[in-house]
Protein backbone atom coordinates (compact mmCIF):
# COMPACT_ATOMS: atom_id res chain seq x y z
CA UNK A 1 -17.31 -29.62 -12.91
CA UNK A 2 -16.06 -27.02 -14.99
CA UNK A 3 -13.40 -25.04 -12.87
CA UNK A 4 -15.75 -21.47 -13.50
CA UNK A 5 -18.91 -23.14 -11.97
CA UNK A 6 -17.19 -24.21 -8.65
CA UNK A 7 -18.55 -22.23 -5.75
CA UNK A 8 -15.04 -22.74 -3.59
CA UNK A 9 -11.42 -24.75 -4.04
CA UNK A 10 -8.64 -25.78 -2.23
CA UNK A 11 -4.92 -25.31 -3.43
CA UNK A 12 -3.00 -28.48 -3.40
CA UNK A 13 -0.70 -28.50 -0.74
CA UNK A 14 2.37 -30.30 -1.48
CA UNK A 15 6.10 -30.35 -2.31
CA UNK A 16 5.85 -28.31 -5.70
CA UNK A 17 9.12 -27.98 -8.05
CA UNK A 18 9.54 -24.39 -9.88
CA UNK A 19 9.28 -26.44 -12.73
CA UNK A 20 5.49 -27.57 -12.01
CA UNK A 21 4.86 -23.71 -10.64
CA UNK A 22 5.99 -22.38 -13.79
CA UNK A 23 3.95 -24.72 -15.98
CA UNK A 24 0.86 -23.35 -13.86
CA UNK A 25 1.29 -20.42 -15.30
CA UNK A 26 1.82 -21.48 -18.82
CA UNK A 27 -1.48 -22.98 -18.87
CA UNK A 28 -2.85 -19.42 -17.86
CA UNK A 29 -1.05 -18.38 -20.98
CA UNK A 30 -1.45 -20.76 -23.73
CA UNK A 31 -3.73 -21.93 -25.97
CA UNK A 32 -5.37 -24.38 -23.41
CA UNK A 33 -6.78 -21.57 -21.93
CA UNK A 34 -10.28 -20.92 -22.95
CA UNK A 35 -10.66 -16.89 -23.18
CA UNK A 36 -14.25 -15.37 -24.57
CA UNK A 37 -13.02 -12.04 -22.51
CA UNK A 38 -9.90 -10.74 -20.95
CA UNK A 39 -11.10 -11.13 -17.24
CA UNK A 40 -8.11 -13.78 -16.61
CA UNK A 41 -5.41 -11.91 -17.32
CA UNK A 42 -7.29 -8.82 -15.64
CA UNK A 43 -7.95 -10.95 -12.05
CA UNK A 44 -3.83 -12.42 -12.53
CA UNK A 45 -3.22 -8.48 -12.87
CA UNK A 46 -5.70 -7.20 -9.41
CA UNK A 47 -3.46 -10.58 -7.60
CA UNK A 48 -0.57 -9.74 -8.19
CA UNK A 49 -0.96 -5.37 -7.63
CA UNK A 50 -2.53 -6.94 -4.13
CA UNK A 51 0.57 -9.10 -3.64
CA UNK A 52 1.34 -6.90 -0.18
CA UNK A 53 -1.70 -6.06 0.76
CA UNK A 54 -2.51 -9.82 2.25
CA UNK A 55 -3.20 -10.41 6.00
CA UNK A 56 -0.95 -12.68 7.87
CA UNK A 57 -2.66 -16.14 6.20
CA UNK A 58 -1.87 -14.71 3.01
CA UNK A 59 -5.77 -13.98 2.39
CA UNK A 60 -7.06 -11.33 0.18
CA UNK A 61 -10.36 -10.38 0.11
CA UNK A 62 -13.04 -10.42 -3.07
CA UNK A 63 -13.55 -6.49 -2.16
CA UNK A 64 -9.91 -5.72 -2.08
CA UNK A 65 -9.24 -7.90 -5.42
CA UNK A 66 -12.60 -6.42 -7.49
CA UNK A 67 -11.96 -2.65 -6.00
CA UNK A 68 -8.06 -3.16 -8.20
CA UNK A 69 -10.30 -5.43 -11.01
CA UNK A 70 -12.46 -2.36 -11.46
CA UNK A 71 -9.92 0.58 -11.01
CA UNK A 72 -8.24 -1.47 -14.20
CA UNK A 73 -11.43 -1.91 -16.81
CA UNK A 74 -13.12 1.35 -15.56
CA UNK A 75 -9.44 2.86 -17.51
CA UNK A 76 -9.20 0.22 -20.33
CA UNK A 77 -12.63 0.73 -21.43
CA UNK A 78 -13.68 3.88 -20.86
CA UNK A 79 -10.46 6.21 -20.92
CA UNK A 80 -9.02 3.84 -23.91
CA UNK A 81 -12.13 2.71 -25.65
CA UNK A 82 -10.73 -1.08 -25.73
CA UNK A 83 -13.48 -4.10 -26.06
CA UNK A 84 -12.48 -6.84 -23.81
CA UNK A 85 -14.52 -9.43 -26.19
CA UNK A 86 -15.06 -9.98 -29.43
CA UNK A 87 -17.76 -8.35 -31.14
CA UNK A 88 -21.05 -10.68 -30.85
CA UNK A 89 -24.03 -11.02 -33.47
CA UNK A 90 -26.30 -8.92 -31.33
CA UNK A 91 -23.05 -6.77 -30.35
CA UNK A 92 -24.18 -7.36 -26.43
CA UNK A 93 -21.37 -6.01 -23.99
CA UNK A 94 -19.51 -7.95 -21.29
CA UNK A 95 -21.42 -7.88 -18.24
CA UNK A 96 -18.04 -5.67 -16.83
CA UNK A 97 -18.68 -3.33 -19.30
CA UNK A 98 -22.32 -3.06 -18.90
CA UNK A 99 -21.69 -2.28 -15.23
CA UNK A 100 -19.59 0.78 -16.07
CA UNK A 101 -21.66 2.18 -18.64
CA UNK A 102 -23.90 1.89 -16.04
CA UNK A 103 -22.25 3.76 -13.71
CA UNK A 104 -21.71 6.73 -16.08
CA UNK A 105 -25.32 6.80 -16.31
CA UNK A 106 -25.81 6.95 -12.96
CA UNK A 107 -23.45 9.40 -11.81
CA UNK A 108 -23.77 11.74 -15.20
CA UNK A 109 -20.05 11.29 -15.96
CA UNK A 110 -20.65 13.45 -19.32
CA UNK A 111 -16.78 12.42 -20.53
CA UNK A 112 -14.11 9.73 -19.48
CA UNK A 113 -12.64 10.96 -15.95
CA UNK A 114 -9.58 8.92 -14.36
CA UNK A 115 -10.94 6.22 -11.90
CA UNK A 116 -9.04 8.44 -9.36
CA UNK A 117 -11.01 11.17 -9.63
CA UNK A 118 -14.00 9.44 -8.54
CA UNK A 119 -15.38 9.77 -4.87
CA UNK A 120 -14.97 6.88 -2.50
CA UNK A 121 -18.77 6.17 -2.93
CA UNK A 122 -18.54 6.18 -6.73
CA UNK A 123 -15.71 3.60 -6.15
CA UNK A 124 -17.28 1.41 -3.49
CA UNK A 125 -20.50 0.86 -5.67
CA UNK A 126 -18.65 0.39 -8.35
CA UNK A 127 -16.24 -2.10 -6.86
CA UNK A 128 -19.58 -3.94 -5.29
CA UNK A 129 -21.33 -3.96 -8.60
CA UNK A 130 -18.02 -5.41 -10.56
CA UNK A 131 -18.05 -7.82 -7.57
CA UNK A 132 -21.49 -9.18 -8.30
CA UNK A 133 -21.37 -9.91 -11.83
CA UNK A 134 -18.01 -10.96 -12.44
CA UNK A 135 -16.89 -12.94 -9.40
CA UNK A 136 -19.22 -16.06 -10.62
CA UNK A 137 -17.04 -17.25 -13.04
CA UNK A 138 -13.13 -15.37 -13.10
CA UNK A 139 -12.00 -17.00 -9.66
CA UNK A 140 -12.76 -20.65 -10.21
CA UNK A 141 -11.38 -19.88 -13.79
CA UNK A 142 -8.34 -19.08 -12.85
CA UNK A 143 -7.66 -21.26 -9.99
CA UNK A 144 -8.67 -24.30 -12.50
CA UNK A 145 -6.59 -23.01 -15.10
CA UNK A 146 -3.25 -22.91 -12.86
CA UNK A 147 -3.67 -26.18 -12.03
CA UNK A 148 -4.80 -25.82 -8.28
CA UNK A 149 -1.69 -24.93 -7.31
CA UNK A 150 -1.89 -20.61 -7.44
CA UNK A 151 -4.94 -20.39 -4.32
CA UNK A 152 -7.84 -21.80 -2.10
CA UNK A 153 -11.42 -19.44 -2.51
CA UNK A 154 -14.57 -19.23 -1.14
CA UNK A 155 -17.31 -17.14 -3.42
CA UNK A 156 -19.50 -17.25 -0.26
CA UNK A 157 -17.14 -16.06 1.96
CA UNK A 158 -15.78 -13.54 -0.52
CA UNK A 159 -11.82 -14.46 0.11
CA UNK A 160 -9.26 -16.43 -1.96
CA UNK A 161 -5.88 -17.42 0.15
CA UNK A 162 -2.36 -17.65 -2.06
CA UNK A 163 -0.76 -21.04 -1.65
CA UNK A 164 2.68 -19.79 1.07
CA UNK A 165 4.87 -21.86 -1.92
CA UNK A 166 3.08 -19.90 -5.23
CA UNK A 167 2.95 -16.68 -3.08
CA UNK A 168 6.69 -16.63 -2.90
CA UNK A 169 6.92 -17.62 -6.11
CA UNK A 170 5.37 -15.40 -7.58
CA UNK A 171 6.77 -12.64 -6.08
CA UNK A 172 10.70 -13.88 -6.66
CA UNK A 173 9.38 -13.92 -10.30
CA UNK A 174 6.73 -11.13 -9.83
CA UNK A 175 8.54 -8.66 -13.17
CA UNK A 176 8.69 -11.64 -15.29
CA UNK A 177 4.96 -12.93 -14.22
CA UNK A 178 3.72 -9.86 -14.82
CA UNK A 179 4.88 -9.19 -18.23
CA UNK A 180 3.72 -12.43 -19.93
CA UNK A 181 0.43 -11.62 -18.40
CA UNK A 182 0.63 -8.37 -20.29
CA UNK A 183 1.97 -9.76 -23.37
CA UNK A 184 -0.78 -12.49 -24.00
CA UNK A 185 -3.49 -10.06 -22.72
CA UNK A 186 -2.06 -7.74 -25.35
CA UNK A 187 -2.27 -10.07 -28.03
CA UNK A 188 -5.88 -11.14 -26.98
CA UNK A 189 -6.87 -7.20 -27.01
CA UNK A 190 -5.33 -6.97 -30.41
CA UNK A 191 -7.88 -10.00 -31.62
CA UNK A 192 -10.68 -8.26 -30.65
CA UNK A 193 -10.16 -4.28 -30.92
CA UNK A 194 -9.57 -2.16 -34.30
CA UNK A 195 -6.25 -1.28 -35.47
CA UNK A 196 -7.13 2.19 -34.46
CA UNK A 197 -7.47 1.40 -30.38
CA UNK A 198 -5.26 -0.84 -30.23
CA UNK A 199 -2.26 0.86 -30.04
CA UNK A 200 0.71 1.22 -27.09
CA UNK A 201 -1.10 -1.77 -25.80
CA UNK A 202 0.90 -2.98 -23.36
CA UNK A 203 1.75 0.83 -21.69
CA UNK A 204 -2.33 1.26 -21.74
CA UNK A 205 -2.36 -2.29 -19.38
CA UNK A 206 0.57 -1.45 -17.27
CA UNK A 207 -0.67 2.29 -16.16
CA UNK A 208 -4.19 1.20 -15.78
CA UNK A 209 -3.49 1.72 -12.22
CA UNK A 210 -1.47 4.06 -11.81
CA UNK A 211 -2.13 7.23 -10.23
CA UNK A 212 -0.96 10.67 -11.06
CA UNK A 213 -2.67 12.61 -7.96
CA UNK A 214 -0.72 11.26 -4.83
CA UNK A 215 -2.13 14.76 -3.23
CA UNK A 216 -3.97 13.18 -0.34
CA UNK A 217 -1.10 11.14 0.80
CA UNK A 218 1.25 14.00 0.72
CA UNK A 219 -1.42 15.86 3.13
CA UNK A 220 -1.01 13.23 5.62
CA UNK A 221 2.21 12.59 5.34
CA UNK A 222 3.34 16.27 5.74
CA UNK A 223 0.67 16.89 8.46
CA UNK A 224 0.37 14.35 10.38
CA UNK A 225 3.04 11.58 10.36
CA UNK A 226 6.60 13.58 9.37
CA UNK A 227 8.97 16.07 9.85
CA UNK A 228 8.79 18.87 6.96
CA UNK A 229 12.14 17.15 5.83
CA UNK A 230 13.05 15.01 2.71
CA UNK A 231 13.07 11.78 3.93
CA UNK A 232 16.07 11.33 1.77
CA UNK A 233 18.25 14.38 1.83
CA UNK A 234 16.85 15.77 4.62
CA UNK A 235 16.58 19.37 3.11
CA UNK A 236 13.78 21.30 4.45
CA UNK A 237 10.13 21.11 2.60
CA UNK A 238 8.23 23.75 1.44
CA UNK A 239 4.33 23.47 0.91
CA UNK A 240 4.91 24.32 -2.76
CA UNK A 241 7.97 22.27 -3.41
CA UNK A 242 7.40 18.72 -1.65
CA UNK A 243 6.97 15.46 -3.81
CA UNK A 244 5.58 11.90 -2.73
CA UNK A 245 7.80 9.07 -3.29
CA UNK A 246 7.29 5.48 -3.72
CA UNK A 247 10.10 4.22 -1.56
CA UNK A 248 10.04 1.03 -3.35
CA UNK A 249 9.13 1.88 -7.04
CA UNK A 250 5.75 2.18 -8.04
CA UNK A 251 6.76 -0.17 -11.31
CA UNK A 252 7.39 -3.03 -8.95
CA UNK A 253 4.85 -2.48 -6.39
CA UNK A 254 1.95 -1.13 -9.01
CA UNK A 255 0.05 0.35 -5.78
CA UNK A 256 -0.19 3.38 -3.91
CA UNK A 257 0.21 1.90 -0.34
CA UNK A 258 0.89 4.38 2.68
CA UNK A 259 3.48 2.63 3.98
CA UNK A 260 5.44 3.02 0.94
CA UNK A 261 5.02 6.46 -0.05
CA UNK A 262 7.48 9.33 1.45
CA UNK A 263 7.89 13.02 1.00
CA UNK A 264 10.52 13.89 -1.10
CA UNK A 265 12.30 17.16 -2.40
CA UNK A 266 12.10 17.70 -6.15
CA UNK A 267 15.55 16.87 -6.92
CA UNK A 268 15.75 13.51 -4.69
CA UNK A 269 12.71 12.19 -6.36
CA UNK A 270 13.72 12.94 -9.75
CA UNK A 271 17.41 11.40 -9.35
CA UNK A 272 16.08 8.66 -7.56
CA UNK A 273 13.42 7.69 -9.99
CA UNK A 274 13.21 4.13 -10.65
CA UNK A 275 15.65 3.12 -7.68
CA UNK A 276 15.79 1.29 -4.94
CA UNK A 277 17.73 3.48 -1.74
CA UNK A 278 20.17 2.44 -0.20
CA UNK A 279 19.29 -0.50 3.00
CA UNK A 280 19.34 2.14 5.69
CA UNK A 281 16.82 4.04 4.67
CA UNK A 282 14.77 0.91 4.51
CA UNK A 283 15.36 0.71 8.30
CA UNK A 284 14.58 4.11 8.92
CA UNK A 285 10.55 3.50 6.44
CA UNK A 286 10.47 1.18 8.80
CA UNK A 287 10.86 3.41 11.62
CA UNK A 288 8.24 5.64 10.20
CA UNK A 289 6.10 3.34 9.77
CA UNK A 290 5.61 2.14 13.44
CA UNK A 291 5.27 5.87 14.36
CA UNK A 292 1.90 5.65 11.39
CA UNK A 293 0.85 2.58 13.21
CA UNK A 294 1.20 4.33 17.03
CA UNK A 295 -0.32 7.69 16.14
CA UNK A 296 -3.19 6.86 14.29
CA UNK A 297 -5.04 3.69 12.91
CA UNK A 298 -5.91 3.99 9.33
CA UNK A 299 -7.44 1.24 7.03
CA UNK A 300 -4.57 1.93 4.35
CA UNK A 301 -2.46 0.31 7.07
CA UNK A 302 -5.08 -2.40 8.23
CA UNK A 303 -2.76 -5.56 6.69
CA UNK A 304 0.32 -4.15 6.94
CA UNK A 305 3.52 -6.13 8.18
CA UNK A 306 7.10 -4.94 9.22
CA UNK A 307 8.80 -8.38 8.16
CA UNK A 308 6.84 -7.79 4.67
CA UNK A 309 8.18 -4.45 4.25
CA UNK A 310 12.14 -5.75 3.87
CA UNK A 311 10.61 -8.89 1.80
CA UNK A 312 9.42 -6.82 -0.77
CA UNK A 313 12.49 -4.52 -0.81
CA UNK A 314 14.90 -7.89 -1.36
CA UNK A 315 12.12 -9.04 -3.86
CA UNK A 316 12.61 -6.22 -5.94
CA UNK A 317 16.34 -6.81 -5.62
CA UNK A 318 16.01 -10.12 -7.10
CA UNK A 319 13.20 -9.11 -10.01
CA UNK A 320 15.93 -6.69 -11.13
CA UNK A 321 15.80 -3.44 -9.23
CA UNK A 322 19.49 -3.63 -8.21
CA UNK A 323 20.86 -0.02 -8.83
CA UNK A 324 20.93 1.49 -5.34
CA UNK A 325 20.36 5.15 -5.04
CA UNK A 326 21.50 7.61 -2.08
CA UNK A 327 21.80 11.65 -2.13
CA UNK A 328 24.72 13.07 -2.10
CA UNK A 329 23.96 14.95 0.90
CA UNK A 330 22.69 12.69 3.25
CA UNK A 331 19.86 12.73 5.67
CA UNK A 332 21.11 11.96 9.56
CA UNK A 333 19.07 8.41 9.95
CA UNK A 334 17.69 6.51 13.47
């Protein structure tokens, strides 16, 4: 049976050399791989952006992967104008992109609007719709096409779980991963697109999640969870003057998780920039982030793990993020 037509799969587990884990991947990204559209490379992409949002069995649910898989095509196609398959006889659209025109209809969207500036009930039908139509054949796809090593799903249970050896893996490799996935999907989107669209390819792929209005965040953060101090500096915040901060870089992480976003004056978040800070402000996030998890329950915190925090800051370490920032003046920490 063809891997797209299987209804659930097991990873293989065994003793797996990085050689055999990289060649996985290869498969994903050579010719072998059969590739009418670019949902492969768009379900590696919703993966590996979920990479720290598992549970504890390193499960990921089909809503939390398809809610990511639509945030990216609902920008691709309809803020970029990008086809993600070649153009057929009857020039019929992907069923993807059928669901989103769809859901322009429906909600009178009279001109492309960010996928953030949707309401949670635009994005939750949306999410459920891309769900419906696409999960049939882009999970068993890819989990044929890296060899049975990458994860185990279940399309009627609505989960896929990462294999504990791929999972770190992948994310010791995650930058490198990552950009192959964006190169080939690049090249595919070239195939299949006019000259005219197809330009800055790979930045339109990498920001397709990335949002600009962290506003909501910075309300909870500054209400509810903080002092009125820069977490780095320490300087104090003014409504009109306060900036949210992904601790760890929003270029490694590609997701707006609560427990990695801190308030930040204007000058600390524009010197830090693409940094990592220095370890002890890692312990003190931490510290914050048990005071989130005591004060309040919130679902952005529903998986989250201390022990997963400091893996992903050594991760990023290792994938390259090794210039260590601190503030001149700094902040008194716990």
């Amino acid at each position: 049976m063809a891997g797209f037509d299987l209804k659930e799969g097991m990873y293989e587990a065994r003793n797996v050399s990085d050689d055999e884990l990289w060649s996985a991947f290869a498969c994903v990204f050579s010719s072998k791989s059969r590739n009418d559209s670019s949902y492969k490379f768009g379900f590696l992409k919703a993966i590996i952006d979920n990479l720290y949002n598992v549970d504890a069995n390193l499960k990921l649910s089909f809503d939390q992967l398809f809610n990511k898989f639509g945030e990216i095509y609902w920008n691709l196609i309809l803020k970029y104008g990008l086809r993600q398959k070649a153009v057929t006889n009857d020039n019929r659209e992907t069923y993807l992109e059928q669901v989103l025109h769809a859901a322009v209809e429906k909600y009178k969207i009279l001109e492309p609007i960010p996928y953030e500036s949707l309401t949670a009930e635009m994005m939750l039908d949306i999410s459920h719709q891309v769900k419906m139509k696409c999960k049939k054949y882009v999970v068993g796809a890819l989990f044929e096409d890296t060899n049975r090593l990458f994860y185990s799903f279940s399309k009627k249970e609505e989960w896929i779980q990462i294999n504990p050896v791929m999972y770190e893996f992948v994310c010791k490799h995650k930058v490198i991963i990552e950009k192959l996935n964006y190169y080939e999907w690049a090249r595919f989107l070239e195939r299949v697109n006019e000259e005219t669209v197809a330009v800055k390819l790979l930045n339109k792929i990498d920001e397709s999640t990335k949002r600009n209005n962290l506003a909501i965040y910075r309300q909870i953060l500054y209400e509810e969870f903080e002092s009125k101090t820069c977490f780095y500096c320490g300087k104090q915040l003014s409504p009109d003057k306060i900036d949210v901060d992904h601790f760890i870089p929003w270029s490694f992480i590609k997701d707006d998780n609560l427990w990695n976003l801190v308030l930040a004056c204007p000058s600390c978040n524009r010197k830090k920039n693409d940094k990592l800070p220095a370890g002890d402000y890692l312990a003190a996030l931490v510290h914050r982030n048990q005071h989130i998890l005591i004060e309040a329950y919130r679902p952005e915190m529903k998986n989250y793990q201390e022990r997963m925090v400091r893996y992903v800051y050594n991760w990023a370490k290792i994938n390259g993020y090794d210039k260590i920032w601190q503030p001149e003046r700094r902040k008194v920490l716990v």
